[in-house]
Protein backbone atom coordinates (compact mmCIF):
# COMPACT_ATOMS: atom_id res chain seq x y z
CA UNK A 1 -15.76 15.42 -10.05
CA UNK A 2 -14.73 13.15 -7.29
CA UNK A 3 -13.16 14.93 -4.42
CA UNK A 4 -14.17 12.77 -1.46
CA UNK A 5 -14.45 9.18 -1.15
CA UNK A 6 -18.11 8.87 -1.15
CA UNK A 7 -17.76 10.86 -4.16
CA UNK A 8 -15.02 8.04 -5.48
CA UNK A 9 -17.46 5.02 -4.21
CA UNK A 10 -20.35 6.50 -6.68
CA UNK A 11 -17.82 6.62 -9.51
CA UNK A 12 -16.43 3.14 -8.98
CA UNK A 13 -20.11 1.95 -9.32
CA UNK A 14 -21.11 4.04 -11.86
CA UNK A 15 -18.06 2.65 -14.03
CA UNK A 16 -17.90 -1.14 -14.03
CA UNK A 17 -19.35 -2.45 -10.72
CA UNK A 18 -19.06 -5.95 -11.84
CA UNK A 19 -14.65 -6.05 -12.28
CA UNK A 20 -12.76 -7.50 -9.37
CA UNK A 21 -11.76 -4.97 -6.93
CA UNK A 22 -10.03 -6.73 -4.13
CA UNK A 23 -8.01 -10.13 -4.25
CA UNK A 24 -6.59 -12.23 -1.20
CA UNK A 25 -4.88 -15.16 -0.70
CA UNK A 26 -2.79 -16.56 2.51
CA UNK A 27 -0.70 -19.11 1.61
CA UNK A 28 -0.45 -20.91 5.04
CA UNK A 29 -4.37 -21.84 4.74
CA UNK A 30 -5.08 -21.68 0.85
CA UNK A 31 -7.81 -18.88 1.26
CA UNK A 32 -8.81 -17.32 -1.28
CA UNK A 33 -11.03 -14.15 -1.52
CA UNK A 34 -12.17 -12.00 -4.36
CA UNK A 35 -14.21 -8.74 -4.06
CA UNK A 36 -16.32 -7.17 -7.06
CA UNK A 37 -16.70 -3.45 -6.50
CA UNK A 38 -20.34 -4.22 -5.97
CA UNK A 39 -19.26 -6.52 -3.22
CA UNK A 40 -16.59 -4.06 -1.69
CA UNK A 41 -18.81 -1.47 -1.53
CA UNK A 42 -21.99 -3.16 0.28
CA UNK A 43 -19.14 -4.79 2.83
CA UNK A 44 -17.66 -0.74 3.14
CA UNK A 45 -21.87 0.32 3.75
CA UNK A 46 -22.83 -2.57 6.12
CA UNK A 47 -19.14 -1.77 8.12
CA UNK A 48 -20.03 2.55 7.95
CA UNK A 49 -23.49 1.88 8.88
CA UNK A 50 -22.08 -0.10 12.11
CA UNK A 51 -19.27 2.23 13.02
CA UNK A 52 -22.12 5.02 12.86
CA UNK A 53 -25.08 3.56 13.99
CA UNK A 54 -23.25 1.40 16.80
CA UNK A 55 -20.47 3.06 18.00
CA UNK A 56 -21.82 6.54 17.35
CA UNK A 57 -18.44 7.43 15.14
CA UNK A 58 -19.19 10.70 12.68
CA UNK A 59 -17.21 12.92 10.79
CA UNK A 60 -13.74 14.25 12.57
CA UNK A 61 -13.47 10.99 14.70
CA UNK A 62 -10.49 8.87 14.31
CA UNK A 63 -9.91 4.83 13.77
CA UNK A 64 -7.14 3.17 14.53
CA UNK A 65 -6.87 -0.04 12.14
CA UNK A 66 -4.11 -2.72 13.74
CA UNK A 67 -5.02 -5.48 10.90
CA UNK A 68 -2.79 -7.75 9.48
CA UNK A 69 -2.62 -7.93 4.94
CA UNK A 70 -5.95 -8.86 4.81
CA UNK A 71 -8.79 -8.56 2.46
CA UNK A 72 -11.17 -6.90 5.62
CA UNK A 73 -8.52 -4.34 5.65
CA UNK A 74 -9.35 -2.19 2.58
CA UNK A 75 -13.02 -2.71 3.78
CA UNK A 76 -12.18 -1.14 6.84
CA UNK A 77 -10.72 1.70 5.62
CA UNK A 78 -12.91 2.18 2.97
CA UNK A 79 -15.36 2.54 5.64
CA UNK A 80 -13.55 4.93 7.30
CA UNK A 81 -13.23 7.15 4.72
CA UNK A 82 -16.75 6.81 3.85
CA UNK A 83 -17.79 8.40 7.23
CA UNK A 84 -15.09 10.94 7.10
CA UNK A 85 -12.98 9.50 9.87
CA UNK A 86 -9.40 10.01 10.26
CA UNK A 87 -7.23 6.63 10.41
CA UNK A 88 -5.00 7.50 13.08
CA UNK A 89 -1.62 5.44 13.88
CA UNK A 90 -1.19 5.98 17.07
CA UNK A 91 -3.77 3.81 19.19
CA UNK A 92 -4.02 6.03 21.80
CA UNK A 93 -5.46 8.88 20.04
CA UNK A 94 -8.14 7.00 18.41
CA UNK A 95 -12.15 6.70 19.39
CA UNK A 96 -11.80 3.51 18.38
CA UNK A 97 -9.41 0.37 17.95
CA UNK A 98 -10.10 -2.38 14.89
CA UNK A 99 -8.10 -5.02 15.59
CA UNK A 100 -7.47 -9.11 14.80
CA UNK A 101 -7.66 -11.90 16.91
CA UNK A 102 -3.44 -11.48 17.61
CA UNK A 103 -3.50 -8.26 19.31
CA UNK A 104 -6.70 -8.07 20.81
CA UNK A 105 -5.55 -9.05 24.55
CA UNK A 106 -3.10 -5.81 24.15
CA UNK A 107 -5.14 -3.56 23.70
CA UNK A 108 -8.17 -4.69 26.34
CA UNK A 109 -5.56 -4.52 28.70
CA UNK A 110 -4.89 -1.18 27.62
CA UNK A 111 -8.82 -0.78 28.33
CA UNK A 112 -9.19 0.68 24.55
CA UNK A 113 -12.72 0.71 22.71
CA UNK A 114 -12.44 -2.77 20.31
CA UNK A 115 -14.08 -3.87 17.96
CA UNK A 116 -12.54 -7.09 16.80
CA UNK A 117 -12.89 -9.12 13.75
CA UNK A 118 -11.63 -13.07 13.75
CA UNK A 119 -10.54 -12.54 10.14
CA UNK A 120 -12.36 -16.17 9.58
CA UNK A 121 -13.05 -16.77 6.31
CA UNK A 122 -16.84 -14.97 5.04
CA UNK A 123 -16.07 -12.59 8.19
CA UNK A 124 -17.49 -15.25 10.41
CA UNK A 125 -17.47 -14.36 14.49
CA UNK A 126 -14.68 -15.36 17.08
CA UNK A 127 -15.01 -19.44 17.51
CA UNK A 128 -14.74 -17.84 21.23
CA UNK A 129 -16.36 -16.01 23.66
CA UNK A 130 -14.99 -12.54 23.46
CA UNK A 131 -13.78 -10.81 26.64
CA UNK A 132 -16.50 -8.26 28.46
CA UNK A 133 -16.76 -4.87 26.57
CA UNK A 134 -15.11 -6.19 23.09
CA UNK A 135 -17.21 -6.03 20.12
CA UNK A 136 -17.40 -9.31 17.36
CA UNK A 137 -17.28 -7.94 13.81
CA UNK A 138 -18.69 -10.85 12.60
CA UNK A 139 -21.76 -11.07 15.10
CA UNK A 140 -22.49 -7.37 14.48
CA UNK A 141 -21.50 -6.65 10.90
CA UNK A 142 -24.80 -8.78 9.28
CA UNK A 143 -27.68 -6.65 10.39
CA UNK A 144 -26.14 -3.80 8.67
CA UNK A 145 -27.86 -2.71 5.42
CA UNK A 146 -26.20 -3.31 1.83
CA UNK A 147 -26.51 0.54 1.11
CA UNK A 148 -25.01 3.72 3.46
CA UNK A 149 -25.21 7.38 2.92
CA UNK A 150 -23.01 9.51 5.57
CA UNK A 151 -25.97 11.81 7.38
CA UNK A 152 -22.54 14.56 7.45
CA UNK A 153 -20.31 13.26 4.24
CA UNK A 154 -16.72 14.53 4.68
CA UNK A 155 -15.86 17.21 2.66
CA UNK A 156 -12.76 17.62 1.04
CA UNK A 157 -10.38 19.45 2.86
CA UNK A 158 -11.78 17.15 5.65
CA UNK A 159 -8.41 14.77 6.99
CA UNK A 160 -8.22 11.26 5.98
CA UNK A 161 -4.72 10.36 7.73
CA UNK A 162 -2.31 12.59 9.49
CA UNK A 163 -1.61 15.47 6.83
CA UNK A 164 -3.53 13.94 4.44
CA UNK A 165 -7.04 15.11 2.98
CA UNK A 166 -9.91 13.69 1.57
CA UNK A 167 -9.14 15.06 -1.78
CA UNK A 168 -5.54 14.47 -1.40
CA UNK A 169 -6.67 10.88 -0.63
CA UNK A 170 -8.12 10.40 -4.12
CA UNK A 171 -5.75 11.92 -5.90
CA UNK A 172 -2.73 10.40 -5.57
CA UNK A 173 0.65 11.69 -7.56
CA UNK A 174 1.81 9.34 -9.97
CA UNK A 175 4.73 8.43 -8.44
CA UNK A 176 2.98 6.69 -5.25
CA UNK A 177 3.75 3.66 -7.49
CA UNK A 178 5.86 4.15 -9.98
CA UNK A 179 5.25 0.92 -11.58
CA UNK A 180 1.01 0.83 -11.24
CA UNK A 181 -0.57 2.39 -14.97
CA UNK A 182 -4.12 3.04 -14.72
CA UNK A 183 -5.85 0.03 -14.89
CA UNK A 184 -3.20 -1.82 -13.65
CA UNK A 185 -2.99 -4.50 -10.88
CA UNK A 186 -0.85 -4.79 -8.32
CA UNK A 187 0.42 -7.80 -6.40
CA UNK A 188 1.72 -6.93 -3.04
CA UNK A 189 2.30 -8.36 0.99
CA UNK A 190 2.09 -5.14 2.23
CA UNK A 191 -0.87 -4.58 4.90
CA UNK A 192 -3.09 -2.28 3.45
CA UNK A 193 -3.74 -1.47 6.59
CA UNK A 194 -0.84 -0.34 7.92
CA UNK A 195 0.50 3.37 7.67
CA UNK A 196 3.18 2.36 5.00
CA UNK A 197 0.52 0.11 3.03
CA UNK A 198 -2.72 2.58 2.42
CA UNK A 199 -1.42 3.35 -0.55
CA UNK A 200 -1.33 -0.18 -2.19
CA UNK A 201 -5.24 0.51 -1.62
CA UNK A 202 -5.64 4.03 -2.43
CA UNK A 203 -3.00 3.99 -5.65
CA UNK A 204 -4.94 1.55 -7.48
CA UNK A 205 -8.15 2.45 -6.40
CA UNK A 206 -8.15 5.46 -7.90
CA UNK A 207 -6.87 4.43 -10.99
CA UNK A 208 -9.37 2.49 -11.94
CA UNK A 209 -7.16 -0.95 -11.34
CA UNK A 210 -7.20 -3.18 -8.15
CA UNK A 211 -4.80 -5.45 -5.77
CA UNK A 212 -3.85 -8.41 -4.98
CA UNK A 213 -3.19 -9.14 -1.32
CA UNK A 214 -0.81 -12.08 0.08
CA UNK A 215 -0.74 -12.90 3.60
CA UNK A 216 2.08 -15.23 4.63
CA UNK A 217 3.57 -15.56 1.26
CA UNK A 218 5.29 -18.29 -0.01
CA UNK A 219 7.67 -17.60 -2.48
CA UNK A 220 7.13 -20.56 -4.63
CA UNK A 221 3.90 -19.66 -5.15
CA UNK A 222 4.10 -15.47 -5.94
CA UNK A 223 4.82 -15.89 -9.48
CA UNK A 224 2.26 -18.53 -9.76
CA UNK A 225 -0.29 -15.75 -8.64
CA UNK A 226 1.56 -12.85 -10.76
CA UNK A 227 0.53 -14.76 -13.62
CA UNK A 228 -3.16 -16.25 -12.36
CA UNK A 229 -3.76 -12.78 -11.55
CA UNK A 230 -2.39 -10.93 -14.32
CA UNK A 231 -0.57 -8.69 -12.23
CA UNK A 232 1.15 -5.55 -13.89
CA UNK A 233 2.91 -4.37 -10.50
CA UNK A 234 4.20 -5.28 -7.78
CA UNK A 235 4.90 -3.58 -4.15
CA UNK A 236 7.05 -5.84 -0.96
């Protein structure tokens, strides 16, 4: 019975680890990403293994996630999950601060814990030099091993978000998105990410479909990826 999301991780492998789990495009640059569940899931162990191993994060800690729609994003949080962290929106409160290339001056000069990624296609490092106590996603990410088991899983009363529980997290009501049947996929801009987007991750997730991201969508080309895609829902 899956209760936790290392619980829902196992079951996504277990099931078909070969279908694509994670889609993005941005429109401005013409990247496009795809993510197996095989391929999610050994990006969501190398990132749990670093936030454990490197920045000593465990169970009851909490991540703050300021990403833009990205396909990093549901890696991130996946992660999070995975260690039993709570994804926290207020940046303040957190242990420690994800962030993209557009808001990391902010929040150094706040003198917050970063770990930044470049969100460069393959997860590739900062063209840069970074400033003096901020982490590079892409320098640290690779040593990470393919395969992660939390030393303290969370259980499932354990939070996820603010009022929200690991079991709660996996079992979404049916009305999250009214329009997503299991299986489905969804086609959406929102930042999955962002407090108003985790569930354009979560909702499919755990109904066995899968998303399509879309950073700086252009309208002439969304119904061009509704159909490439084979989208069955949709969430702006």
């Amino acid at each position: 019975m899956v209760r936790t999301f290392p619980d829902l991780i196992a079951s996504l492998l277990r099931r078909d680890a070969g279908r694509p789990l994670v889609t993005f495009y941005d429109d401005a640059t013409g990247e496009r990403v795809e993510l197996s569940v095989t391929t999610w899931a050994n990006w969501v162990a190398k990132t749990s293994s670093l936030l454990s191993e490197e920045f000593d994060l465990e169970r009851g800690d909490a991540l703050h996630l300021d990403l833009p729609t990205h396909w990093l994003s549901p890696v991130f949080a996946g992660a999070a999950w995975n260690l039993g962290l709570v994804l926290t929106p207020e940046p303040g409160d957190a242990d420690l601060i994800v962030c993209g290339p557009d808001t990391l001056d902010a929040h150094h000069q706040a003198g917050r814990r970063i770990l930044a990624s470049a969100l460069r296609p393959l997860g590739v490092r900062f063209a840069e030099t970074l400033p003096e106590g901020v982490s590079d996603f892409g320098v640290e990410v690779w040593g990470q091993p393919d395969a992660f088991t939390p030393y303290d899983p969370p259980a499932p009363d354990d939070l996820a978000l603010p009022g929200v529980t690991q079991q709660e997290l996996v079992t979404p009501a049916a009305t999250e998105i009214a329009d997503l049947e299991d299986g489905g996929r969804l086609l959406t801009t929102v930042s999955p990410a962002s407090p108003s987007g985790f569930t354009s991750f979560t909702v499919p997730l755990v109904r066995g479909g899968s998303a399509v991201w879309v950073r700086n969508a252009d309208p002439e080309l969304w119904e061009s990826h509704a159909v490439t895609e084979r989208v069955t829902a949709r969430l702006v």
